[in-house]
C-alpha atoms as a PDB file:
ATOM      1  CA  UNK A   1      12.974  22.734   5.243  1.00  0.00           C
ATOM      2  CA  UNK A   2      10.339  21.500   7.725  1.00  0.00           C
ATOM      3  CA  UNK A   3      11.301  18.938  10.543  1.00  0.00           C
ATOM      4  CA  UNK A   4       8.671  15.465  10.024  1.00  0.00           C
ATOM      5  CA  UNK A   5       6.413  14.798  12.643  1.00  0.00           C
ATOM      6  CA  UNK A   6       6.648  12.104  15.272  1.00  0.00           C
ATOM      7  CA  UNK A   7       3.711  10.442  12.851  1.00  0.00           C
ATOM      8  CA  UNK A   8       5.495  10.377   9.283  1.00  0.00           C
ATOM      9  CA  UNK A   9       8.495   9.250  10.811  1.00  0.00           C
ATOM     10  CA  UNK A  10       6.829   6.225  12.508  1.00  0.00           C
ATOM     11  CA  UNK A  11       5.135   5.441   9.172  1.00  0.00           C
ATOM     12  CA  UNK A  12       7.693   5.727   6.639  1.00  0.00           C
ATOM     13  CA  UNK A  13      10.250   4.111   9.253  1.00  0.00           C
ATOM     14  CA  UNK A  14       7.986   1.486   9.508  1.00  0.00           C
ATOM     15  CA  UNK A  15       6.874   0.732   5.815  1.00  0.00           C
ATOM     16  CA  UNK A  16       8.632  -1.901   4.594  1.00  0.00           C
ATOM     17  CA  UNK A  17       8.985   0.037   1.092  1.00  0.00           C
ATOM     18  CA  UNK A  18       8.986   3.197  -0.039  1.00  0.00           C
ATOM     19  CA  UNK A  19       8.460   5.312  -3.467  1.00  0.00           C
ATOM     20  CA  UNK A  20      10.926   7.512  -4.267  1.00  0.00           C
ATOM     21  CA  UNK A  21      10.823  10.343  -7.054  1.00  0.00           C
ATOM     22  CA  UNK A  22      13.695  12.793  -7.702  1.00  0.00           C
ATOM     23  CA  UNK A  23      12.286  16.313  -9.447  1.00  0.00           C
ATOM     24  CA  UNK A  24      13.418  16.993 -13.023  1.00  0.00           C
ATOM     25  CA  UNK A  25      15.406  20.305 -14.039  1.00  0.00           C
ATOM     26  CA  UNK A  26      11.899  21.565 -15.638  1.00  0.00           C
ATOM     27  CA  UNK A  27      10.206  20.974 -12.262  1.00  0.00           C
ATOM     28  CA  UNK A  28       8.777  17.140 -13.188  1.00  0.00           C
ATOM     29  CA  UNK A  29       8.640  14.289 -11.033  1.00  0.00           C
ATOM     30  CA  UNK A  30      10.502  11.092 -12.565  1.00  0.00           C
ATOM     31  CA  UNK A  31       9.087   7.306 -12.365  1.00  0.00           C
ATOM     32  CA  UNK A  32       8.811   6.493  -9.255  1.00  0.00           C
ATOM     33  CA  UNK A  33      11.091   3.238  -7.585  1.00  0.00           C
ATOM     34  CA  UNK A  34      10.564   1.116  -5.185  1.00  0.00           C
ATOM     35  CA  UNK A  35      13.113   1.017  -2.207  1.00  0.00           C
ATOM     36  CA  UNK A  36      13.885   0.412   1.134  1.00  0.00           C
ATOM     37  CA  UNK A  37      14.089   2.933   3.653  1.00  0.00           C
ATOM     38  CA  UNK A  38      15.120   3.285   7.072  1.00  0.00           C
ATOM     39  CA  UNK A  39      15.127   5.257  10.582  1.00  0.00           C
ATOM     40  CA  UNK A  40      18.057   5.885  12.242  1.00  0.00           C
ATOM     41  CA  UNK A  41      16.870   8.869  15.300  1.00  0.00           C
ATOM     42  CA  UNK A  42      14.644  11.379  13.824  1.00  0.00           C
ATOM     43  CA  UNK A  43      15.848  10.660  10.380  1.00  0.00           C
ATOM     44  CA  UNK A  44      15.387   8.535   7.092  1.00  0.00           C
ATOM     45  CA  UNK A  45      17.592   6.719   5.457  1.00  0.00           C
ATOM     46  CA  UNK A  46      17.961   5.317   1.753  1.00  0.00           C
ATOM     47  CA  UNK A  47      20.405   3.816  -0.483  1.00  0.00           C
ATOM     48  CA  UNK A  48      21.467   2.059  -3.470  1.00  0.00           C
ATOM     49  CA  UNK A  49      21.831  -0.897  -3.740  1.00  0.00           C
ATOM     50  CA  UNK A  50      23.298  -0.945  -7.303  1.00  0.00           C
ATOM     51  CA  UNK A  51      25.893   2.008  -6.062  1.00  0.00           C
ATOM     52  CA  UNK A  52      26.148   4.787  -7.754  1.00  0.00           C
ATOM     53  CA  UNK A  53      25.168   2.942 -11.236  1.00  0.00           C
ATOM     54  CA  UNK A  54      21.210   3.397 -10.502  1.00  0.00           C
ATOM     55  CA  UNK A  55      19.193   5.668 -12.490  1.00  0.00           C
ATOM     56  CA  UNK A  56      16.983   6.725  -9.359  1.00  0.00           C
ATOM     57  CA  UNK A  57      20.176   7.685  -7.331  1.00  0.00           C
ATOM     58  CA  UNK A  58      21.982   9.409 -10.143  1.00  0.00           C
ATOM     59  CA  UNK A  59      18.699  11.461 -10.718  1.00  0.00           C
ATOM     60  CA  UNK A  60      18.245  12.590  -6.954  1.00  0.00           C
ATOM     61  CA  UNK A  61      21.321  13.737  -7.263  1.00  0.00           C
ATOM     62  CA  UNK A  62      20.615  16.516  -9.993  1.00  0.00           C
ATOM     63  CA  UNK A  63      18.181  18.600  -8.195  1.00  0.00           C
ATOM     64  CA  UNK A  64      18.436  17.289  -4.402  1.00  0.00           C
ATOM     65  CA  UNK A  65      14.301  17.157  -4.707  1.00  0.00           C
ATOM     66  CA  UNK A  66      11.727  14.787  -5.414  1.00  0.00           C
ATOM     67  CA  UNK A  67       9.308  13.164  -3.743  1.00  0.00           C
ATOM     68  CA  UNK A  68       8.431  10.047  -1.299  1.00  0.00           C
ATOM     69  CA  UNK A  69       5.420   7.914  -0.188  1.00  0.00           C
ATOM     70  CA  UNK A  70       5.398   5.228   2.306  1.00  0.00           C
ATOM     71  CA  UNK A  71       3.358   4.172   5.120  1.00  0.00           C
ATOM     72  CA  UNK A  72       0.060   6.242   3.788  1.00  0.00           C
ATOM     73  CA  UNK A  73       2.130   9.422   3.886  1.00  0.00           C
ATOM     74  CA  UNK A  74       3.106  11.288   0.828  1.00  0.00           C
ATOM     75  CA  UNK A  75       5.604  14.227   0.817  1.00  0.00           C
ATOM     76  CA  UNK A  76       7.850  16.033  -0.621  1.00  0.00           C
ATOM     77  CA  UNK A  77      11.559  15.775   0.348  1.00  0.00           C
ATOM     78  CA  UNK A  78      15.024  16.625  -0.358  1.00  0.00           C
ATOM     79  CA  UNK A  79      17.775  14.700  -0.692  1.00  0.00           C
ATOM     80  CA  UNK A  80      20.873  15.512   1.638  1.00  0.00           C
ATOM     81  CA  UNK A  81      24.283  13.476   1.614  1.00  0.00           C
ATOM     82  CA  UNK A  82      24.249  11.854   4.765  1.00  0.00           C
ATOM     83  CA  UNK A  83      28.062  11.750   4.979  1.00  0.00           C
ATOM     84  CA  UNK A  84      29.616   9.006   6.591  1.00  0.00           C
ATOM     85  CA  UNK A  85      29.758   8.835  10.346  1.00  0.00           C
ATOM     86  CA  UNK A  86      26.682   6.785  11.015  1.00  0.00           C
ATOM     87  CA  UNK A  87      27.276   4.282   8.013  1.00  0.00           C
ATOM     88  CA  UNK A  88      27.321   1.595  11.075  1.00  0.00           C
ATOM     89  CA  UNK A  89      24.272   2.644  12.671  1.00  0.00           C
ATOM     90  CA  UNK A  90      22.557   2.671   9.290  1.00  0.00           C
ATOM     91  CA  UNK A  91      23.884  -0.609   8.324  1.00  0.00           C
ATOM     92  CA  UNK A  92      22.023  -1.958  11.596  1.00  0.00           C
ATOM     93  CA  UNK A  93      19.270  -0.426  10.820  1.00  0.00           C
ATOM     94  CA  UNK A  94      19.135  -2.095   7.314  1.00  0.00           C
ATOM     95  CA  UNK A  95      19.574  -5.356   9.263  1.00  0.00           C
ATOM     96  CA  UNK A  96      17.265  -5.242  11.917  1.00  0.00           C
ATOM     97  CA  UNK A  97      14.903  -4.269   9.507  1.00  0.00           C
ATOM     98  CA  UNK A  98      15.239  -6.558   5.846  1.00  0.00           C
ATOM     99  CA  UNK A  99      16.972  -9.183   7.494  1.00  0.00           C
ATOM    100  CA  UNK A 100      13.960 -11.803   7.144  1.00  0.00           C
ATOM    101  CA  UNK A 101      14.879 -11.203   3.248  1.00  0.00           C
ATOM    102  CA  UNK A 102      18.412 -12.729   3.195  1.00  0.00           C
ATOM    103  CA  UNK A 103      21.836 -11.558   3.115  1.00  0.00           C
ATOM    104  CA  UNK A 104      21.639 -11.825  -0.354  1.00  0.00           C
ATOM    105  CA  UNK A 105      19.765  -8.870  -0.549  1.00  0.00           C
ATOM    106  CA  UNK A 106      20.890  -6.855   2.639  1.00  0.00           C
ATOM    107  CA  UNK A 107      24.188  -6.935   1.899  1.00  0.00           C
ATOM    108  CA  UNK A 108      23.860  -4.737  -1.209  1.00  0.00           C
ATOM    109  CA  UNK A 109      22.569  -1.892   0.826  1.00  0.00           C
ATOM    110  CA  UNK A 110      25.281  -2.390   3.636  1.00  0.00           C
ATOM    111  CA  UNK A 111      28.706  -2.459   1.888  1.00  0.00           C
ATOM    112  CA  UNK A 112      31.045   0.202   1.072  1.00  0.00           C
ATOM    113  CA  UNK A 113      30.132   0.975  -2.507  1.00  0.00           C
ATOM    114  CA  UNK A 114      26.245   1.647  -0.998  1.00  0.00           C
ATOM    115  CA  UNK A 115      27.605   4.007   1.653  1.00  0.00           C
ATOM    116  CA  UNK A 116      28.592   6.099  -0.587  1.00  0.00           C
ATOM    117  CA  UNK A 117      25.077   6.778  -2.021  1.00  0.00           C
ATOM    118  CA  UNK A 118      23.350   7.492   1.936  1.00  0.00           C
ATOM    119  CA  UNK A 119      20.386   9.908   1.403  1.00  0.00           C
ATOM    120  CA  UNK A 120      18.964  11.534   4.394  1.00  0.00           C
ATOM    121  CA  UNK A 121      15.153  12.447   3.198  1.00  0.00           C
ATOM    122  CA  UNK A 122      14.394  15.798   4.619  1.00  0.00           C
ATOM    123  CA  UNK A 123      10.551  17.135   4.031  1.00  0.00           C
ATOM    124  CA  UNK A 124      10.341  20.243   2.508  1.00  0.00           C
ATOM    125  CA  UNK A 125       7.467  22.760   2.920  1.00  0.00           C
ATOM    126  CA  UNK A 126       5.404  22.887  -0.041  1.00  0.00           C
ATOM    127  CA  UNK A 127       3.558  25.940  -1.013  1.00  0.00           C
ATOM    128  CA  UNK A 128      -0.179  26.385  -0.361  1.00  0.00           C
END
């Protein structure tokens, strides 16, 4: 795995959406789905809002790879379980970010059943 650049992180971090892809057992990209993303440090964030139910998270979670686009940068990733310790930092993050869209739809991302579906996006090199 690479690290992303001072650049992508700004842009994704700052996008207000992002597409998300997870890779397919025989190596294909799924539909892409809109999100939300955030950035917490020199990391990004995503989640479920539907929990563990949605068909986006459930597929990231068969390969750990797919593939992202926000901000005018496109890349591929993999998906790594953030674990738990910065849920609250996360959740502030989600906040400070979406909160001119209601609590109605921040809350979804920031309760316990969403914690448990953190992804930290992690670029991956990609061969030449």
């Amino acid at each position: 795995m690479t690290a992303w650049t001072s650049d992508e992180l700004t842009r994704i971090g700052d996008a207000d959406e992002l597409q998300i892809a997870a890779r397919r057992r025989n190596g294909a990209l799924g539909t892409p789905r809109t999100i939300w993303v955030v950035r917490v440090a020199d990391d990004l964030y995503v989640r479920s809002a539907h929990g563990t139910r949605a068909a986006w998270y459930r597929a990231t979670q068969a390969t750990h790879e797919g593939w992202i686009q926000a901000g005018g940068v496109e890349k591929e990733v993999a998906f790594a379980d953030a674990g738990g310790h910065l849920d609250a930092e996360i959740d502030a993050a989600y906040w400070e970010k979406y909160r001119r869209h209601g609590a109605q739809y921040v809350e979804p991302v920031t309760n316990d059943e969403s914690h448990a579906t953190t992804i930290r996006l992690a670029p991956r090199a990609t061969a030449s």
